[in-house]
N, C-alpha and C. Protein backbone atom coordinates (compact mmCIF):
# COMPACT_ATOMS: atom_id res chain seq x y z
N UNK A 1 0.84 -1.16 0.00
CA UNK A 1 0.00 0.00 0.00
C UNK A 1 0.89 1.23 0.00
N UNK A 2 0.34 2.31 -0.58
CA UNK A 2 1.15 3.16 -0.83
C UNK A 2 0.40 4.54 -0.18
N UNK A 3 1.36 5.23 0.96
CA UNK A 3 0.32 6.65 1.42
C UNK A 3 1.11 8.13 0.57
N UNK A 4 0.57 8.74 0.42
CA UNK A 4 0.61 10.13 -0.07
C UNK A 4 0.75 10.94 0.42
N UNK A 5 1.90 11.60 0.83
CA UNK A 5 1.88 12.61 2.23
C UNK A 5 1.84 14.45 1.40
N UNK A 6 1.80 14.75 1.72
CA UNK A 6 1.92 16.39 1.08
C UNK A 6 2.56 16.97 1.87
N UNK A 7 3.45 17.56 1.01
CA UNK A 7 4.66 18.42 1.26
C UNK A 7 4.46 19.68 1.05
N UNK A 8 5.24 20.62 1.64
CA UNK A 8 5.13 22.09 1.61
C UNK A 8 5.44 22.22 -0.10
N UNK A 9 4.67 23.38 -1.31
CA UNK A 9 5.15 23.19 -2.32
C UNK A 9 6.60 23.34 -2.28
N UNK A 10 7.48 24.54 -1.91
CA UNK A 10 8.73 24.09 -2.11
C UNK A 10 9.78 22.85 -2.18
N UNK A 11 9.44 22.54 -0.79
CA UNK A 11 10.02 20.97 -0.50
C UNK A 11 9.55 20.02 -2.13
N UNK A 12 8.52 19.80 -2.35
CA UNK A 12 7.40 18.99 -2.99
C UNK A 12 8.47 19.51 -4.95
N UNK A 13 8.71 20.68 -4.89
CA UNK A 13 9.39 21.47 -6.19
C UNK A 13 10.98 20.55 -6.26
N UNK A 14 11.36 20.72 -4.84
CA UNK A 14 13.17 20.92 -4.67
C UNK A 14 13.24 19.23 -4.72
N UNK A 15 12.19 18.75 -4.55
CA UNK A 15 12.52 16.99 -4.73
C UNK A 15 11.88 16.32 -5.81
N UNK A 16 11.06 17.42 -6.31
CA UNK A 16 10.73 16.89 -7.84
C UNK A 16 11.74 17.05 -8.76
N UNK A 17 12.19 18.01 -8.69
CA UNK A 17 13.52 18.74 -9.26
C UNK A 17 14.22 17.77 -9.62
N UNK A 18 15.10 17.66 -8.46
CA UNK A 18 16.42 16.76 -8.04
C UNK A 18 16.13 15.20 -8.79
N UNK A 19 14.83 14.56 -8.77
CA UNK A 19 14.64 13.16 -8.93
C UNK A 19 14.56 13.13 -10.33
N UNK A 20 14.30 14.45 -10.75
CA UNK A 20 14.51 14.63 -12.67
C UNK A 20 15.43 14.70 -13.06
N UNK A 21 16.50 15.33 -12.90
CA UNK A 21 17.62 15.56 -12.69
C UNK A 21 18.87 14.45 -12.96
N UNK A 22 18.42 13.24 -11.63
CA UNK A 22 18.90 12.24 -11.43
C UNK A 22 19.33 11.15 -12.58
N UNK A 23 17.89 11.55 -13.39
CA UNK A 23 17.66 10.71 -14.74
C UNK A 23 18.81 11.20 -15.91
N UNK A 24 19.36 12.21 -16.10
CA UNK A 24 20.14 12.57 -16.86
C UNK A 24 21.48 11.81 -16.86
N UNK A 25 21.98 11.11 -18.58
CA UNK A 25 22.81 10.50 -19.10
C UNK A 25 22.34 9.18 -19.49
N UNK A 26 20.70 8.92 -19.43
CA UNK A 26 20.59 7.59 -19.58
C UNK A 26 20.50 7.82 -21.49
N UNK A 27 20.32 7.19 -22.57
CA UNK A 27 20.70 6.72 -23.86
C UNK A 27 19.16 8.15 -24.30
N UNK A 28 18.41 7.83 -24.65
CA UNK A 28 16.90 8.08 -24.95
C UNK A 28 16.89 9.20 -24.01
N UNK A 29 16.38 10.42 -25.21
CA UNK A 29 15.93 11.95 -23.85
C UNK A 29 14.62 11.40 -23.29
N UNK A 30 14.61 11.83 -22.11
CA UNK A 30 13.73 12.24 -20.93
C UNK A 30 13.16 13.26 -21.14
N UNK A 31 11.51 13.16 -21.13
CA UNK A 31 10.75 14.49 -21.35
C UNK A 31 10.29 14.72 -20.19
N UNK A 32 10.15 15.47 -19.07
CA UNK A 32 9.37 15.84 -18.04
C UNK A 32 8.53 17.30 -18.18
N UNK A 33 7.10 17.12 -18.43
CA UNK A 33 6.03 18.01 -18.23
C UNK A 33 5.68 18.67 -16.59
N UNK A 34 6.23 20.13 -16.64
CA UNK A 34 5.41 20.98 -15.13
C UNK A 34 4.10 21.36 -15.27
N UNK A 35 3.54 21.14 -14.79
CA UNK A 35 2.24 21.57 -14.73
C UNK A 35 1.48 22.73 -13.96
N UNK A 36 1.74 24.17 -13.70
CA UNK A 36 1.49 25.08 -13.02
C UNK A 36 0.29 25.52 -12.95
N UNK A 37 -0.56 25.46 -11.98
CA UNK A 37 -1.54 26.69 -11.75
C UNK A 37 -2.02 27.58 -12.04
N UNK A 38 -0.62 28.41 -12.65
CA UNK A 38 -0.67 30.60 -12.83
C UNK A 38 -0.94 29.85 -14.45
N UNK A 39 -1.53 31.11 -14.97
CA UNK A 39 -1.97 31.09 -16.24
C UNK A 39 -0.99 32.69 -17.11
N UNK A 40 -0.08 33.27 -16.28
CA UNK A 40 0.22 34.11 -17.24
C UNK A 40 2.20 33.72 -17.23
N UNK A 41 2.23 34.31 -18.66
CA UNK A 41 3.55 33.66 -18.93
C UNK A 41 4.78 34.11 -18.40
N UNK A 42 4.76 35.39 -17.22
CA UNK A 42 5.58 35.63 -16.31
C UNK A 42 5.89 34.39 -15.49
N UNK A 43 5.08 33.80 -14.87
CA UNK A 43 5.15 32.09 -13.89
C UNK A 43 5.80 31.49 -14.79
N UNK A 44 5.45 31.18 -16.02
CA UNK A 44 6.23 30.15 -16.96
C UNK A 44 8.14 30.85 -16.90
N UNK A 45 8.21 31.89 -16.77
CA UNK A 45 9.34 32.30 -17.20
C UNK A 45 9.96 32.46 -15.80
N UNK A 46 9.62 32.64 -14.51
CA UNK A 46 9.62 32.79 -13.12
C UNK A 46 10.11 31.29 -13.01
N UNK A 47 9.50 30.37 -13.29
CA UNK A 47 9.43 28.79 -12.84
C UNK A 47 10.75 28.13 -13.78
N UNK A 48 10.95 28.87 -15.28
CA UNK A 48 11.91 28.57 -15.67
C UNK A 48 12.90 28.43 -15.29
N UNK A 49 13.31 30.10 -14.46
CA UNK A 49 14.38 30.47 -13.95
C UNK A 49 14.65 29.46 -12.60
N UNK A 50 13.60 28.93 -11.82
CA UNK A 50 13.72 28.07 -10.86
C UNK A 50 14.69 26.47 -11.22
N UNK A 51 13.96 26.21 -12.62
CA UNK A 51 14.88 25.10 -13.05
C UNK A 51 16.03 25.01 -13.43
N UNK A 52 16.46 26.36 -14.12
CA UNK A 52 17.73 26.57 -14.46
C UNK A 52 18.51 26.64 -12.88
N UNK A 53 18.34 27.37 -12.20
CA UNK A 53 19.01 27.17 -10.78
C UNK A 53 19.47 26.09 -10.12
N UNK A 54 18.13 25.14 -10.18
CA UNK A 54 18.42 23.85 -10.22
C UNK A 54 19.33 23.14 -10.45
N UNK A 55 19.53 23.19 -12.03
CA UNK A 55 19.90 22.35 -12.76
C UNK A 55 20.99 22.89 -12.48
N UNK A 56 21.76 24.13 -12.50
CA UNK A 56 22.77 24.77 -12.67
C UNK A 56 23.38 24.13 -11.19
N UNK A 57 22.77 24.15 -10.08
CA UNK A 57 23.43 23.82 -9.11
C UNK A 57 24.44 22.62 -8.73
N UNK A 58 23.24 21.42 -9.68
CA UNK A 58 23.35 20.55 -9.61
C UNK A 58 25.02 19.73 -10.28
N UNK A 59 25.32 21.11 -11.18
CA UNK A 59 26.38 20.87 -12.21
C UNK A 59 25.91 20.76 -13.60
N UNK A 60 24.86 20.83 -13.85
CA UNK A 60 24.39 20.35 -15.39
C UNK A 60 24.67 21.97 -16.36
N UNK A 61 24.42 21.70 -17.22
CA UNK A 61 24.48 22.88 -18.09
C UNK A 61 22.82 22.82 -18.94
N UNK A 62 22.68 23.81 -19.17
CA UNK A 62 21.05 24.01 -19.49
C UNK A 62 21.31 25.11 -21.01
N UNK A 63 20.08 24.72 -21.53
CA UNK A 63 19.90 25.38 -22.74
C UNK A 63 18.08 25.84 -22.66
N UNK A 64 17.83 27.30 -22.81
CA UNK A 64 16.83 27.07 -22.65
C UNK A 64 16.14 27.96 -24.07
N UNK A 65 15.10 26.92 -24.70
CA UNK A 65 14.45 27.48 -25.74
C UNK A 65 13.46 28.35 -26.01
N UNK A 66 13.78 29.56 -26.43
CA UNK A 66 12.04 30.22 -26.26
C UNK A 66 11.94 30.51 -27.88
N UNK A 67 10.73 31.60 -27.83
CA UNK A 67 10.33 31.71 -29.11
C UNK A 67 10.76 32.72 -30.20
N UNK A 68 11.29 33.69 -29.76
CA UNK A 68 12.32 34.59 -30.20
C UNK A 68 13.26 35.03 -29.62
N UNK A 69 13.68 36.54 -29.82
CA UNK A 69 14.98 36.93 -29.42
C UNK A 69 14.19 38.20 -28.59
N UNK A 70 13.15 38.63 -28.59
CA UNK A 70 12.16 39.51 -27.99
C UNK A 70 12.40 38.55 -26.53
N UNK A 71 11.87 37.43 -26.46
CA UNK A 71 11.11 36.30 -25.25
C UNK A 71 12.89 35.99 -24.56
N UNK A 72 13.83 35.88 -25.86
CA UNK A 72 14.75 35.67 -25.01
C UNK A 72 15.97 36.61 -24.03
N UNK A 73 15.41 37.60 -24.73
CA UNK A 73 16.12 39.56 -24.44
C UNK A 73 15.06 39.30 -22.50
N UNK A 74 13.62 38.81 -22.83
CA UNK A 74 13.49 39.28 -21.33
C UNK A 74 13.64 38.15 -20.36
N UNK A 75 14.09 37.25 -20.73
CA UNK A 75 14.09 36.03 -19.88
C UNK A 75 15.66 36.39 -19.75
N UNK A 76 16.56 36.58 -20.00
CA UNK A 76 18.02 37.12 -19.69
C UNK A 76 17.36 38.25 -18.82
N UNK A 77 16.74 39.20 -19.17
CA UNK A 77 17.29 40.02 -17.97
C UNK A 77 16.30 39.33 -16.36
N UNK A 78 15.50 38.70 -16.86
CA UNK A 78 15.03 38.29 -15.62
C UNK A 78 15.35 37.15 -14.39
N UNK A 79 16.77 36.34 -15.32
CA UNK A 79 17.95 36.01 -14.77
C UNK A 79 18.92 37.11 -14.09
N UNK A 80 19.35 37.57 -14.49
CA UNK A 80 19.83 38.76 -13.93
C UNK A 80 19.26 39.16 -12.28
N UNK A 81 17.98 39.39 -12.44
CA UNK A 81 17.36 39.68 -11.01
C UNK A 81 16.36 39.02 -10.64
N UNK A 82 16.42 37.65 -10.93
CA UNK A 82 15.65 36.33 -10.46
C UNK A 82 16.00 36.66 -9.00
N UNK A 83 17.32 36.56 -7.96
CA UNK A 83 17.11 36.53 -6.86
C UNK A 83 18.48 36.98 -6.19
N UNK A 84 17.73 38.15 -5.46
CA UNK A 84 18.88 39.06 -5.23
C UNK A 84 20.30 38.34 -3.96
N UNK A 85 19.58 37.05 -3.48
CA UNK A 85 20.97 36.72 -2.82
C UNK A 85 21.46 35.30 -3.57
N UNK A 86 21.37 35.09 -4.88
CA UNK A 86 21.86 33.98 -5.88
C UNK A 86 21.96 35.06 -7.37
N UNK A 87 23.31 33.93 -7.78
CA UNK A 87 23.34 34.30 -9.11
C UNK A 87 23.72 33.03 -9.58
N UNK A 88 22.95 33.42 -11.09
CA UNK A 88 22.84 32.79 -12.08
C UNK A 88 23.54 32.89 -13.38
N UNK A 89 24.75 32.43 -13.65
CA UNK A 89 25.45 32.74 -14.54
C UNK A 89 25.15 32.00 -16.23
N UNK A 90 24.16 32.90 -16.72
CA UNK A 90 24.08 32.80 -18.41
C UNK A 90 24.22 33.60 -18.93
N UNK A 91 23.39 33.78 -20.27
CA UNK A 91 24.23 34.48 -21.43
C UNK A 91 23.46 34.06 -22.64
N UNK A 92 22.85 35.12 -23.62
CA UNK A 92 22.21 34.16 -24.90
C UNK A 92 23.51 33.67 -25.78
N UNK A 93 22.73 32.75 -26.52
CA UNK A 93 23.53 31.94 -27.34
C UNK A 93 24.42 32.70 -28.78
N UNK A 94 23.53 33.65 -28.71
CA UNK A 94 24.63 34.68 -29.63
C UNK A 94 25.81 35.12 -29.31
N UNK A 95 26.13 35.09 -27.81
CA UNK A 95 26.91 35.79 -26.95
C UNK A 95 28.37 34.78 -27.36
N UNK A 96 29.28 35.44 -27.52
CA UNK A 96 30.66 34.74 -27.96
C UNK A 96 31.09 33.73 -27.26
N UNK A 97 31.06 33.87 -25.79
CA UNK A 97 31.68 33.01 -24.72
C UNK A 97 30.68 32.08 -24.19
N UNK A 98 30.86 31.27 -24.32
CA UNK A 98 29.47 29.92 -23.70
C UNK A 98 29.57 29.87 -22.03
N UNK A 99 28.36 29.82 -21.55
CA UNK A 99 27.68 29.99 -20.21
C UNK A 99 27.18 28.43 -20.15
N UNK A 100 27.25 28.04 -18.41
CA UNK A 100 26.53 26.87 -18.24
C UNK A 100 24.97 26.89 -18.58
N UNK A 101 24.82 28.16 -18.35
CA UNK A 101 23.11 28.53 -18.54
C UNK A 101 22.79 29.21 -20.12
N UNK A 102 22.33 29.04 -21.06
CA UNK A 102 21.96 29.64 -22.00
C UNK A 102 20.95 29.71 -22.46
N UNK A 103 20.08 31.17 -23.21
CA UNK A 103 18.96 31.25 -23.56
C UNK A 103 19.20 31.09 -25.31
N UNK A 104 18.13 30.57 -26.02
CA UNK A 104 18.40 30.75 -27.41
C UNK A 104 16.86 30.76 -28.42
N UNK A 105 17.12 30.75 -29.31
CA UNK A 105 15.68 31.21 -29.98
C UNK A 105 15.84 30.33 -31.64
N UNK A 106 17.25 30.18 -32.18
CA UNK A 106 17.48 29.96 -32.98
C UNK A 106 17.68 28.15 -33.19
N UNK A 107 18.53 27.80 -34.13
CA UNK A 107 18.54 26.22 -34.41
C UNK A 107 19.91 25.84 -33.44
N UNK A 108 19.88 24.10 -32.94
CA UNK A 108 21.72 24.21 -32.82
C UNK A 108 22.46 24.56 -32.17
N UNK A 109 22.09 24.83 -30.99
CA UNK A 109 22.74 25.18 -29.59
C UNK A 109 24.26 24.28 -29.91
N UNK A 110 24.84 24.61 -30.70
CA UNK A 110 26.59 23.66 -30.99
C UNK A 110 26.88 23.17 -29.54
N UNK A 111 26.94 23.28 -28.69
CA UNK A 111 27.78 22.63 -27.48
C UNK A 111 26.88 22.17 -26.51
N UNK A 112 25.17 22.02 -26.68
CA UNK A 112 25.09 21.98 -25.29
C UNK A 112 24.24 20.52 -25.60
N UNK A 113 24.29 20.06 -24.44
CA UNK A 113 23.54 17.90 -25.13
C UNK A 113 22.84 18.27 -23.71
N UNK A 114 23.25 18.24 -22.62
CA UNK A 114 22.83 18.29 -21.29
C UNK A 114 20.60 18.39 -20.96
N UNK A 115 20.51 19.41 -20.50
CA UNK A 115 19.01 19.88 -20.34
C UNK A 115 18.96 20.96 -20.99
N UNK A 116 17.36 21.00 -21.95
CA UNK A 116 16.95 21.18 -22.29
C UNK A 116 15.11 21.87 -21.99
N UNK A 117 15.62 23.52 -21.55
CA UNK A 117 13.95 23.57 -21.35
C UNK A 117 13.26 24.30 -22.34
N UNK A 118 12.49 23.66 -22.45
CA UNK A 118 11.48 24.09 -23.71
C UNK A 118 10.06 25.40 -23.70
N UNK A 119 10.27 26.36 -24.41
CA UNK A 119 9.02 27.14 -23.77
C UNK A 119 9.00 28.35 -25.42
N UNK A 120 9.35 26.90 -26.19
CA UNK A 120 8.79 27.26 -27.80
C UNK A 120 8.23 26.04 -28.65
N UNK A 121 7.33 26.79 -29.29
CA UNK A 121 6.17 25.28 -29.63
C UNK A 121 6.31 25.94 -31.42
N UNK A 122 6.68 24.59 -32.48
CA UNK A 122 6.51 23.54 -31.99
C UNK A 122 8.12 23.10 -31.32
N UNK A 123 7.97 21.90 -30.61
CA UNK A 123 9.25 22.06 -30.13
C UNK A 123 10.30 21.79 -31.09
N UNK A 124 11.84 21.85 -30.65
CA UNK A 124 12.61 22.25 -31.73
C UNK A 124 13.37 20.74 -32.13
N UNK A 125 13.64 20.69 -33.53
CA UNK A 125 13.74 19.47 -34.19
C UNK A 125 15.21 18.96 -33.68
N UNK A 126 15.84 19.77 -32.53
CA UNK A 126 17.30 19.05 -32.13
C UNK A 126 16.81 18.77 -30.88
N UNK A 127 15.68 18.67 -30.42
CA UNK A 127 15.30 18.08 -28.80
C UNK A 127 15.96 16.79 -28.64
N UNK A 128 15.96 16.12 -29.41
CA UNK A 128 16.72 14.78 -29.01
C UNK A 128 18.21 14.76 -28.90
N UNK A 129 18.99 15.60 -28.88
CA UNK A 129 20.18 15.04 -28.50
C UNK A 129 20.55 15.76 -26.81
N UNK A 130 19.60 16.10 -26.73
CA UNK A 130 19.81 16.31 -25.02
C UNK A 130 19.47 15.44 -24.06
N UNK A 131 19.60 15.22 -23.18
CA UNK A 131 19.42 14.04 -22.05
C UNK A 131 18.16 14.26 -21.64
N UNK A 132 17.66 15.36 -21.54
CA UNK A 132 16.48 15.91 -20.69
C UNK A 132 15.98 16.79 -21.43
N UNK A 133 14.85 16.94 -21.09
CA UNK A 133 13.84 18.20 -22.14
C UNK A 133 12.91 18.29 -20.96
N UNK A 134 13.00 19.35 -20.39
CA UNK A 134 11.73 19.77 -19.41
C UNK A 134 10.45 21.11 -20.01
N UNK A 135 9.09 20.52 -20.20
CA UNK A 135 8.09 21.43 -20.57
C UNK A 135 7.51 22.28 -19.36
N UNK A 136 7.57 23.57 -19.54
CA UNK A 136 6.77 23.88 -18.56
C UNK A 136 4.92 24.14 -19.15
N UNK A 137 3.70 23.83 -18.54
CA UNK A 137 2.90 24.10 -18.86
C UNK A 137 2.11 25.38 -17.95
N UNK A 138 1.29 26.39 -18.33
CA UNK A 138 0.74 27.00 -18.15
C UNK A 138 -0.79 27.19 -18.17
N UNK A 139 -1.34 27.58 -17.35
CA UNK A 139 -3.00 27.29 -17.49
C UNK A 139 -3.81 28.49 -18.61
N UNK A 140 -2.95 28.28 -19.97
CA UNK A 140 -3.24 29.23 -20.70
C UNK A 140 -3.73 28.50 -22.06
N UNK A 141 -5.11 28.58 -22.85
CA UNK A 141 -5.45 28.05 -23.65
C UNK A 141 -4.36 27.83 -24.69
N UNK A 142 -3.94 29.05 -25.71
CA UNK A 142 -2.73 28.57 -26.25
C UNK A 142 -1.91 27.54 -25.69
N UNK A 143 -1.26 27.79 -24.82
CA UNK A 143 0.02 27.35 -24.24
C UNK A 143 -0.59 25.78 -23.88
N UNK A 144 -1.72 25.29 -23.44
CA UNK A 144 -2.34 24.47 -22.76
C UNK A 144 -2.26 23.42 -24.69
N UNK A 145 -2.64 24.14 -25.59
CA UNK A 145 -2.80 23.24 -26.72
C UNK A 145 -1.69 22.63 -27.30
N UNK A 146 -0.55 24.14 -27.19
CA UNK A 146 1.13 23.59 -27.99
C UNK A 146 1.38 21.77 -26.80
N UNK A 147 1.31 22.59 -25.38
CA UNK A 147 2.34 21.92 -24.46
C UNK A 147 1.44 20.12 -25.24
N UNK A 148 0.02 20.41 -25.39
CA UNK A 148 -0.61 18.77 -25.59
C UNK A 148 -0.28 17.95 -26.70
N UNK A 149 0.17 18.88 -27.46
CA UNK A 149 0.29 18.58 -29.19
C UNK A 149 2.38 18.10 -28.97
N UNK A 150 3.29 18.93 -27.87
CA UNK A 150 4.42 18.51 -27.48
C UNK A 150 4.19 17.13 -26.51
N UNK A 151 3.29 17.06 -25.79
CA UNK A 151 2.78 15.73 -25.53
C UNK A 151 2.98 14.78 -26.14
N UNK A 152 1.76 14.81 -26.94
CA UNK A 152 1.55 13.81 -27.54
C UNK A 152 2.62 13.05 -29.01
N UNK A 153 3.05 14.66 -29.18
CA UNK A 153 4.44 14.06 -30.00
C UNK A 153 5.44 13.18 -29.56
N UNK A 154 6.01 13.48 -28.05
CA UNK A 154 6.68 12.67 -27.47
C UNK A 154 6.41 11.31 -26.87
N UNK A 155 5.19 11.15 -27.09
CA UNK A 155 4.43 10.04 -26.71
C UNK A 155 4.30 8.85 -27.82
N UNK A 156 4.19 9.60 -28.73
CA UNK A 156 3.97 8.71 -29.97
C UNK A 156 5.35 8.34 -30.80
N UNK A 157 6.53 9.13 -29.98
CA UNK A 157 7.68 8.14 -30.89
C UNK A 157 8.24 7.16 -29.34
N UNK A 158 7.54 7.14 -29.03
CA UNK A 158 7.91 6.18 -27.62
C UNK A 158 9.22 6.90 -26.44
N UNK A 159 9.37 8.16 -26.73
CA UNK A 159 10.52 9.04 -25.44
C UNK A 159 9.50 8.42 -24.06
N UNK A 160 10.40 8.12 -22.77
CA UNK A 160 9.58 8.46 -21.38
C UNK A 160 9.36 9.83 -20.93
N UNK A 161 7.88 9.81 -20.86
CA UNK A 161 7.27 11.44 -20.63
C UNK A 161 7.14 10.90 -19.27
N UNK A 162 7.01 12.07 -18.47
CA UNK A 162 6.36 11.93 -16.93
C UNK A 162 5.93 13.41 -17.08
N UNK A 163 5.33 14.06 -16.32
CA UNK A 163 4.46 14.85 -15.66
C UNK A 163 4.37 15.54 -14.32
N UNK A 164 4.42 16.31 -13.51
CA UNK A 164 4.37 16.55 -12.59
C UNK A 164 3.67 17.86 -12.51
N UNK A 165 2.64 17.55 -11.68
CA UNK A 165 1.58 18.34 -11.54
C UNK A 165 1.51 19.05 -10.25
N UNK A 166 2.04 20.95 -10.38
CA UNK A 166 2.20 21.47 -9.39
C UNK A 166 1.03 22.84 -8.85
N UNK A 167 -0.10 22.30 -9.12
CA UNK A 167 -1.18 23.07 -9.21
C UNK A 167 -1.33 23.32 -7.86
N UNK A 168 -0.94 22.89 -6.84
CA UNK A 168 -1.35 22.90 -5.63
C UNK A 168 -2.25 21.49 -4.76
């Protein structure tokens, strides 16, 4: 029998995190779907920055995809002052010198295989050579249709999807 205890969300975030995480270097990318609550795309980009921290802590190097160079101009600066007693060292992918953390918009991230977060639809045709691909979802009709249609894509060439649902 199995009990279900509930955790404070942080705790419940910082060990969902970590156990995704864990999975990185196995052969076949790992897709993991977030599932958030907030419906506007500040949270998506707020929650981003949470994973990159993460991941960054952890030692991994991260690549993170958005939809232009507009989406990726403000997700850099919102690294920048994600949190005034941590830093986060990235840099977009245009930028000459490569960062463990990078934002990009374009094809071909040349150096990075590691994680992969996704928060451009449709997703991008080099997702597979990264270990990890994390979706964040949003309670936003658009965003709610790409993330199902990135679903179900990854579903149907047989990748392991999991899910984690942080609605509260």
């Amino acid at each position: 029998m199995h009990f279900a205890f509930h955790q404070h969300p942080r705790t419940e975030l910082r060990e969902t995190v970590y156990s995704a995480l864990l999975n990185v270097g196995s052969n076949m990318t790992i897709i993991d779907f977030y599932i958030l609550g907030h419906s506007d795309e500040q949270a998506r980009f707020n929650f981003a920055c949470r994973l990159c921290e993460k991941a960054y802590g952890e030692g991994h190097q991260v690549y993170v995809h958005v939809e232009n160079e507009d989406q990726a101009n403000r997700l850099d600066e919102l690294m920048w002052q994600y949190k005034a007693e941590s830093f986060l060292p990235h840099n977009l992918v245009t930028h000459e010198q490569a960062a463990q953390v990078q934002i990009g918009w374009q094809d071909h991230p040349a150096h990075h295989y590691d994680v992969m977060v996704n928060l451009a639809s449709p997703q991008p045709n080099f997702f597979s050579r990264f270990a990890r691909v994390l979706e964040i979802v949003i309670q936003d009709e658009h965003v709610l249709e790409q993330t199902r249609k990135h679903f179900k894509f990854y579903k149907d060439r047989g990748y392991e999807v999991t899910h984690r649902d942080l609605r509260g």
